[in-house]
C-alpha atoms as a PDB file:
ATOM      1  CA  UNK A   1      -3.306  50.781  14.136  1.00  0.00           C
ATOM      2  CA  UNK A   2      -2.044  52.567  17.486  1.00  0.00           C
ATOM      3  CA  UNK A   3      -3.352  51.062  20.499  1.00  0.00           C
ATOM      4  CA  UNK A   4      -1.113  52.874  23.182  1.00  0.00           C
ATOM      5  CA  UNK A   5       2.888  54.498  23.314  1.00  0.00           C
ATOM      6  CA  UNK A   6       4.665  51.733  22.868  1.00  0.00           C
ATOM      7  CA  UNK A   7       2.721  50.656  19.495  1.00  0.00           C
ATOM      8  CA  UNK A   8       3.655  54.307  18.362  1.00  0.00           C
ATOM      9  CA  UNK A   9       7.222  54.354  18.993  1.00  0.00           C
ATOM     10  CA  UNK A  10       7.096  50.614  17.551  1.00  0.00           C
ATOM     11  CA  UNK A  11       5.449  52.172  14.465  1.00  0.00           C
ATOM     12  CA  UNK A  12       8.110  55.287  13.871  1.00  0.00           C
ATOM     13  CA  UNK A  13      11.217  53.335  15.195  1.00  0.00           C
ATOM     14  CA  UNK A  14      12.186  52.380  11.700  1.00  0.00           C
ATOM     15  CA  UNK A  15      12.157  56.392  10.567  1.00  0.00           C
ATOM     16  CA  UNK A  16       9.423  55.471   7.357  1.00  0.00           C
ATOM     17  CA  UNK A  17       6.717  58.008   6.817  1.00  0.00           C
ATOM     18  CA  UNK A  18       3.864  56.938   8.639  1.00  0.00           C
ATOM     19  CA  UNK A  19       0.230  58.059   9.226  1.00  0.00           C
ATOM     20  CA  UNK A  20      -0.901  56.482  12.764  1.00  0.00           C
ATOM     21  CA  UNK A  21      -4.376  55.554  13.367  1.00  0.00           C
ATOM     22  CA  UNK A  22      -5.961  55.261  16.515  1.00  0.00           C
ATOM     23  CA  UNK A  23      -7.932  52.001  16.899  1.00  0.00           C
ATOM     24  CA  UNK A  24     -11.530  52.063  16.401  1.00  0.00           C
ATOM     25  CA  UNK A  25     -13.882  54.106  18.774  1.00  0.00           C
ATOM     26  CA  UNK A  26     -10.684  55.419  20.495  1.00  0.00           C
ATOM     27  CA  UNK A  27     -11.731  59.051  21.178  1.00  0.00           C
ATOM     28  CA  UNK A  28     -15.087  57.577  22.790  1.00  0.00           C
ATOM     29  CA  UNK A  29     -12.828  54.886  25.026  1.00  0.00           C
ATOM     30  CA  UNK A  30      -9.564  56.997  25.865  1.00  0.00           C
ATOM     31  CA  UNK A  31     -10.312  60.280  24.745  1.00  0.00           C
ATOM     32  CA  UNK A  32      -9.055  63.160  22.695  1.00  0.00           C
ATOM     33  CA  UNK A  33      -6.830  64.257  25.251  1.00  0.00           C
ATOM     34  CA  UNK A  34      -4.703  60.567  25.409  1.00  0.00           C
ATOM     35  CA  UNK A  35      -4.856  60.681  21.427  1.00  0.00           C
ATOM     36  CA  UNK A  36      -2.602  64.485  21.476  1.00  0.00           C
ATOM     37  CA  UNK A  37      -0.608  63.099  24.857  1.00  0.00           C
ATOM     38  CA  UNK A  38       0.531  59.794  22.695  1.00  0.00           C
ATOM     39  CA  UNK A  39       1.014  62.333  19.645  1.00  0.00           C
ATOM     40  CA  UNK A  40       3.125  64.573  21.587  1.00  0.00           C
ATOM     41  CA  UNK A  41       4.866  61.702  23.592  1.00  0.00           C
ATOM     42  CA  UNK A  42       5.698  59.539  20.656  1.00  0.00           C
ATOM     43  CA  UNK A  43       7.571  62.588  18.578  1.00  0.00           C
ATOM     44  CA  UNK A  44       5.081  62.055  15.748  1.00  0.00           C
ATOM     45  CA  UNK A  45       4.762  65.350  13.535  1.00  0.00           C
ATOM     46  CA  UNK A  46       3.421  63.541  10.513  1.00  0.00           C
ATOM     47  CA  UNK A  47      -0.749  62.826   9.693  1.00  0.00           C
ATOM     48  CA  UNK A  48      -3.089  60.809  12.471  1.00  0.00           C
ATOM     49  CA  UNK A  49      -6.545  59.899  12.891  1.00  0.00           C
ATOM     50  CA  UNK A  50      -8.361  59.543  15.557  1.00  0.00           C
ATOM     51  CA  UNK A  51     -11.348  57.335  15.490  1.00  0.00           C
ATOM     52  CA  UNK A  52     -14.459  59.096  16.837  1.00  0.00           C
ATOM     53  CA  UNK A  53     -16.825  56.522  15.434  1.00  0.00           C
ATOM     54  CA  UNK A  54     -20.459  58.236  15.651  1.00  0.00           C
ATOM     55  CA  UNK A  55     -20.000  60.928  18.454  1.00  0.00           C
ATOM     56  CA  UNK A  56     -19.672  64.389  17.132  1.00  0.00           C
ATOM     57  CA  UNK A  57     -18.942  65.566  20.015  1.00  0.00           C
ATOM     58  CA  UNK A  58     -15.792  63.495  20.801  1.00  0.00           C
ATOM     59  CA  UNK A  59     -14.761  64.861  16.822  1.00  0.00           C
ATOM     60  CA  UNK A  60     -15.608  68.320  18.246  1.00  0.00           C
ATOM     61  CA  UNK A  61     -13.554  68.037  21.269  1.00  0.00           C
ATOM     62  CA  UNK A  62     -10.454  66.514  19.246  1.00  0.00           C
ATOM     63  CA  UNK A  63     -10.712  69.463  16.783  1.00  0.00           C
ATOM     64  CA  UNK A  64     -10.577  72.042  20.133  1.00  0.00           C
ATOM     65  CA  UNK A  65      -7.611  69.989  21.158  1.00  0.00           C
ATOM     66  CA  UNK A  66      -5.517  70.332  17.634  1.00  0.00           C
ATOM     67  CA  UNK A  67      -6.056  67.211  16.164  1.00  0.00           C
ATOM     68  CA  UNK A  68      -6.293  67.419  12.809  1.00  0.00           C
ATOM     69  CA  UNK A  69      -7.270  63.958  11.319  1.00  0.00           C
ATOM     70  CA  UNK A  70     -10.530  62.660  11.900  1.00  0.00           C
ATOM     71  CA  UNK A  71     -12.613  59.506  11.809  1.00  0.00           C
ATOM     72  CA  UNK A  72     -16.689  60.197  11.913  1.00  0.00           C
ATOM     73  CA  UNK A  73     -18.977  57.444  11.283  1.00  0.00           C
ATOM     74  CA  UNK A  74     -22.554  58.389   9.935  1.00  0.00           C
ATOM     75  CA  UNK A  75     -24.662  58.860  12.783  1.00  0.00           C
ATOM     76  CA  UNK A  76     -27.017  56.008  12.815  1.00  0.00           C
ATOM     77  CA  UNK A  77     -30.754  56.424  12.285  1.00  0.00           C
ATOM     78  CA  UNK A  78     -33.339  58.039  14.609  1.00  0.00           C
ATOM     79  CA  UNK A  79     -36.671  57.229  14.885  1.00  0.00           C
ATOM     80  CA  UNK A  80     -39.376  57.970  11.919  1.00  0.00           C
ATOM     81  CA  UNK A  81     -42.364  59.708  12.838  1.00  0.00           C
ATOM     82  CA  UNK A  82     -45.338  58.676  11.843  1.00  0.00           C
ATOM     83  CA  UNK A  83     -46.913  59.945   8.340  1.00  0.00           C
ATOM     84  CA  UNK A  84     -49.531  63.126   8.764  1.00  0.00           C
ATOM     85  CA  UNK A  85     -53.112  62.166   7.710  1.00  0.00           C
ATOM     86  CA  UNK A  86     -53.595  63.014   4.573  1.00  0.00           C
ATOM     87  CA  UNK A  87     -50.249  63.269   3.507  1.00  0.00           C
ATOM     88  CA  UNK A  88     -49.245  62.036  -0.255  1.00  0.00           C
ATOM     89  CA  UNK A  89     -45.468  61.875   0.136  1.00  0.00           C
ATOM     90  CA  UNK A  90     -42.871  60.348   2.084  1.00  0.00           C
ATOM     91  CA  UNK A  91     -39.403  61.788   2.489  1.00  0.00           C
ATOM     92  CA  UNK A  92     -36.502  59.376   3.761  1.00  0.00           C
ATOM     93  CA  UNK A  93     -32.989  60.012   3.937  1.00  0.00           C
ATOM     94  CA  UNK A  94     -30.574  57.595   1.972  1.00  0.00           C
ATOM     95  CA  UNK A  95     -29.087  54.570   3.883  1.00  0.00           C
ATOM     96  CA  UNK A  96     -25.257  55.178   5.254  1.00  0.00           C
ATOM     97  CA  UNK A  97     -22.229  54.405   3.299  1.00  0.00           C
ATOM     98  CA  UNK A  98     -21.181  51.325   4.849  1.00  0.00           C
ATOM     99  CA  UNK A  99     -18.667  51.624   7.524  1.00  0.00           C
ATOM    100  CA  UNK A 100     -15.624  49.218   6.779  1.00  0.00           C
ATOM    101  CA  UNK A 101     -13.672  46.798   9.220  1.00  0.00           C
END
């Protein structure tokens, strides 16, 4: 997990095949933008992902930008609305896949 420069260089220094991931939330804390600059900076050609836990936005913005690995969390619930009178079904979607530490 790449929290800054320094932890990428640390990461490629020994010249292993590495994927770097961005620590969690990233593109909503630092941006897209910092995640391509430490890309670029670092000398890192190989696969990334940025973590753009539930914003689909941020995941838009990083795909503008180049990057090409993703993280997207399921967006979490919105509100139900109340049944219709008179109504004899009730449609829910299924619960998110369970988001890992």
């Amino acid at each position: 997990m790449v929290h800054g420069l320094s932890a990428a260089r640390m990461a490629l220094a020994p010249g292993l095949a590495v994927t770097l991931l961005s620590a969690p939330g990233a593109a909503l804390i630092m941006g897209a933008a910092w995640w391509c600059a430490l890309l670029r900076d670092s000398g890192h050609a190989g696969p990334s992902l940025l973590d753009c836990a539930d914003a689909p936005g941020r995941a838009a913005e990083a795909l503008a930008l180049g990057c090409q690995g993703l993280i997207l969390a399921p967006a979490p619930p919105g509100p139900r609305s109340p049944p219709r009178p008179g109504a004899t079904a009730r449609f829910s979607s299924p619960p998110p896949p369970p988001i890992w530490s």
